[in-house]
Protein backbone atom coordinates (compact mmCIF):
# COMPACT_ATOMS: atom_id res chain seq x y z
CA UNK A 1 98.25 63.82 139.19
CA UNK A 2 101.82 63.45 139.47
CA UNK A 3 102.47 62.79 136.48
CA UNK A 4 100.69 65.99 135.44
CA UNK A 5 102.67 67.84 137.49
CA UNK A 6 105.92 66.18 136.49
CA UNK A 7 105.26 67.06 132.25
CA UNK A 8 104.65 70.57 133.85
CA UNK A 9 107.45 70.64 135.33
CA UNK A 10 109.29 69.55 132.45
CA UNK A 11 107.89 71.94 130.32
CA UNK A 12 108.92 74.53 132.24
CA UNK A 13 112.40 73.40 132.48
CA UNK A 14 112.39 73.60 128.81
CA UNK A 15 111.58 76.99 128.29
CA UNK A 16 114.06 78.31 131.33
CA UNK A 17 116.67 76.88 129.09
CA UNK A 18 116.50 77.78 126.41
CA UNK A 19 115.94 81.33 127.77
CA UNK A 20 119.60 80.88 129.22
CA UNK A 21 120.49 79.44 125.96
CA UNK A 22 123.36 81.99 123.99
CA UNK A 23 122.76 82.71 120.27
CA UNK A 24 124.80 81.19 118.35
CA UNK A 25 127.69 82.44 116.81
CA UNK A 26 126.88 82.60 113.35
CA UNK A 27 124.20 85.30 114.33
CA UNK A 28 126.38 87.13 116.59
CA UNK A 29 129.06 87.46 113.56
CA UNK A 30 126.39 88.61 111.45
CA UNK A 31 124.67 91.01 113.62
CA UNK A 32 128.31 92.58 114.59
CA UNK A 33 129.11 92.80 110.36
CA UNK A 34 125.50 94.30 109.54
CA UNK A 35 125.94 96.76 112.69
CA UNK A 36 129.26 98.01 111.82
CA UNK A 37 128.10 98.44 108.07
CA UNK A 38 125.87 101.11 109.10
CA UNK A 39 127.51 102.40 113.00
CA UNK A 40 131.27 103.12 110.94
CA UNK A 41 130.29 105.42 107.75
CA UNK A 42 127.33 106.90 110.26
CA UNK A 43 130.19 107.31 112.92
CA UNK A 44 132.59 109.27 109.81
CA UNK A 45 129.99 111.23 108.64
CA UNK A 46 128.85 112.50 112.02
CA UNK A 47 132.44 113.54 112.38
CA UNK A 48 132.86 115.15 109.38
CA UNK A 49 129.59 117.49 109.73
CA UNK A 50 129.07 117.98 113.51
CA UNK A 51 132.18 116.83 115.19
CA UNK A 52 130.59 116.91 119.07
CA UNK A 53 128.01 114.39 117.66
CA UNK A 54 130.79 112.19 115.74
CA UNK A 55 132.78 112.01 119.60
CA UNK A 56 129.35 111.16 120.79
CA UNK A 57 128.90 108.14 118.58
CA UNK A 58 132.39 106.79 118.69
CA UNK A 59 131.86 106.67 122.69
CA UNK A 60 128.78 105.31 122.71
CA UNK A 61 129.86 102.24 120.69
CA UNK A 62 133.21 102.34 122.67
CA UNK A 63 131.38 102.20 125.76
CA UNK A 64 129.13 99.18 124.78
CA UNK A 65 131.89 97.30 123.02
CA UNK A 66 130.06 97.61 120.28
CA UNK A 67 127.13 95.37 119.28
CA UNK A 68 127.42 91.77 120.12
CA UNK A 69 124.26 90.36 120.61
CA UNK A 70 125.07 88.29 123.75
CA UNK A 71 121.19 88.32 125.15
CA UNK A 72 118.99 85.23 125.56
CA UNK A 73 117.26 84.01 122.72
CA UNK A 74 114.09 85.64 121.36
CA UNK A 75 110.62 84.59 124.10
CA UNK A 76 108.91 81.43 122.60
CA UNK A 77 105.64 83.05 120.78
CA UNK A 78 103.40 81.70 124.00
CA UNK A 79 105.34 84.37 126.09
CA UNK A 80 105.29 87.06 123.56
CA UNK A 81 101.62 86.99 122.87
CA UNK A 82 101.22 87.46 127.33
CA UNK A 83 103.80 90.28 126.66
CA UNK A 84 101.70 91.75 123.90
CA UNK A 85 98.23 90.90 125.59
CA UNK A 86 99.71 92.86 128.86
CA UNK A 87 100.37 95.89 127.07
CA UNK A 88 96.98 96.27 125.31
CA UNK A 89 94.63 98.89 127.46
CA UNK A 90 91.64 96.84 128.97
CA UNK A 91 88.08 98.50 128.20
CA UNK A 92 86.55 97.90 132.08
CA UNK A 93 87.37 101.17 133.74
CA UNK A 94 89.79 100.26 136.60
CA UNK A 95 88.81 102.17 139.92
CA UNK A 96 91.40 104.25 141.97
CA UNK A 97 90.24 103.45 145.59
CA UNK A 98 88.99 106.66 145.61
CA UNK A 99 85.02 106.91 145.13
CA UNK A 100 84.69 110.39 144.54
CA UNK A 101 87.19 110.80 141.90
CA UNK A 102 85.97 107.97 140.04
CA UNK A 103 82.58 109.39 140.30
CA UNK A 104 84.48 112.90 138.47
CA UNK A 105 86.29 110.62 135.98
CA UNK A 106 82.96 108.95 134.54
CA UNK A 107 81.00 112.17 134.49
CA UNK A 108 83.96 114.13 132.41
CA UNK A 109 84.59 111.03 130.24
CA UNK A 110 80.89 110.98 129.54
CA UNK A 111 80.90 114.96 129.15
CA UNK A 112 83.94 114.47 126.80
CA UNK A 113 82.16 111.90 124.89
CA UNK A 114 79.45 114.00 124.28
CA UNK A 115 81.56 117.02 123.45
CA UNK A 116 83.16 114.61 120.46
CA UNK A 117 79.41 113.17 119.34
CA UNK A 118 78.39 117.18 119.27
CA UNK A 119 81.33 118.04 117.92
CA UNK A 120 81.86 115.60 114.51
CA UNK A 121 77.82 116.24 113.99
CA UNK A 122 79.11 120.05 113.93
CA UNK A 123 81.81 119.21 111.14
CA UNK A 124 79.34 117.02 109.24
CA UNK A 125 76.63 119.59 109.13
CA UNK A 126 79.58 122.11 108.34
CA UNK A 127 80.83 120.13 105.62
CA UNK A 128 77.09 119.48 104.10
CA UNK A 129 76.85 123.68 104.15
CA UNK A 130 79.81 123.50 101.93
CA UNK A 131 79.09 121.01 99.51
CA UNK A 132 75.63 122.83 99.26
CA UNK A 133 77.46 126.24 98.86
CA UNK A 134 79.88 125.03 96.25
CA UNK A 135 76.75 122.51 94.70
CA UNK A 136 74.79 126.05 93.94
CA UNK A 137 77.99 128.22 93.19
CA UNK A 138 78.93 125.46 90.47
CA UNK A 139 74.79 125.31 89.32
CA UNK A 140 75.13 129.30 88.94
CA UNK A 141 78.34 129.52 86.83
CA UNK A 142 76.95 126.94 84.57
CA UNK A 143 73.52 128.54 83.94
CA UNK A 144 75.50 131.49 83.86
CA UNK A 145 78.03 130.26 81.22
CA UNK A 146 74.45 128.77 78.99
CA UNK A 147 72.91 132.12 79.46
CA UNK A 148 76.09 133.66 77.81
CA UNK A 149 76.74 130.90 75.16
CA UNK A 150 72.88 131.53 74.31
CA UNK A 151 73.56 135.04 73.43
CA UNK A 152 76.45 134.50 71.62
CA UNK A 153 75.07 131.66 69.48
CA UNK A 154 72.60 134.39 67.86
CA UNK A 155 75.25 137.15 67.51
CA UNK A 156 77.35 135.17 65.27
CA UNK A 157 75.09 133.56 63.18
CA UNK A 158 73.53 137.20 62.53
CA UNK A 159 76.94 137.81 61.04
């Protein structure tokens, strides 16, 4: 048991550090050059079109110091799928303590649902009136266009 709780412990030793750890320097260097690559000619051309937003900019980055990517290392992927599994929306319906406006919630969720079910029925029956509608407008130019090209075809060979 102990020993257990001592590799648990460990463990999470591990992963406080190397939150605290700093990135290293190489990557700071890089992120400040790659930053400043796009922040300065961004920074000119603000000024030279909208000077308010150009002052804007320049304090901005002035204010921050710039970008120096001093932060703790990126979350091991363990803590980053929690992070993403937190922010997903759960499908049980969470109650709000309060009986009688859950009771309203369901019924207008299940009135909206129906709404929607009614509603893209509506469009497809819409839409098969139109393909009908342009099925025979398309069958009555054609037998249109043969009736024609039948009375043609006798016209010129009586010539």
């Amino acid at each position: 048991m102990t020993m257990t709780m001592d590799f648990q412990d460990e463990i999470l030793n591990d992963t406080r550090q190397r939150h605290t750890q700093q990135m290293p320097t190489s990557v700071q260097i890089l992120s400040t050059l790659t930053f400043a690559a796009f922040a300065i000619p961004v920074t000119i051309v603000a000024l030279n079109i909208f000077w308010p937003a150009g002052v804007v900019i320049a304090l901005i980055l002035a204010w921050r110091g710039g970008f120096a990517p001093t932060g703790p290392a990126a979350a091991p992927p363990r803590d980053m799928g929690e992070a993403v599994q937190s922010l997903v929306p759960t499908t049980a319906q969470k109650t709000s303590g309060n009986a009688s406006f859950d009771a309203y919630r369901a019924s207008m969720i299940d009135r909206l649902e129906q709404e929607q079910t009614d509603f893209e029925a509506f469009l497809a029956r819409l839409r098969t009136a139109k393909d009908q509608s342009e099925f025979e407008r398309y069958m009555d130019d054609r037998a249109t266009r043969t009736a024609l090209d039948d009375v043609q075809e006798p016209e010129q060979l009586d010539r």
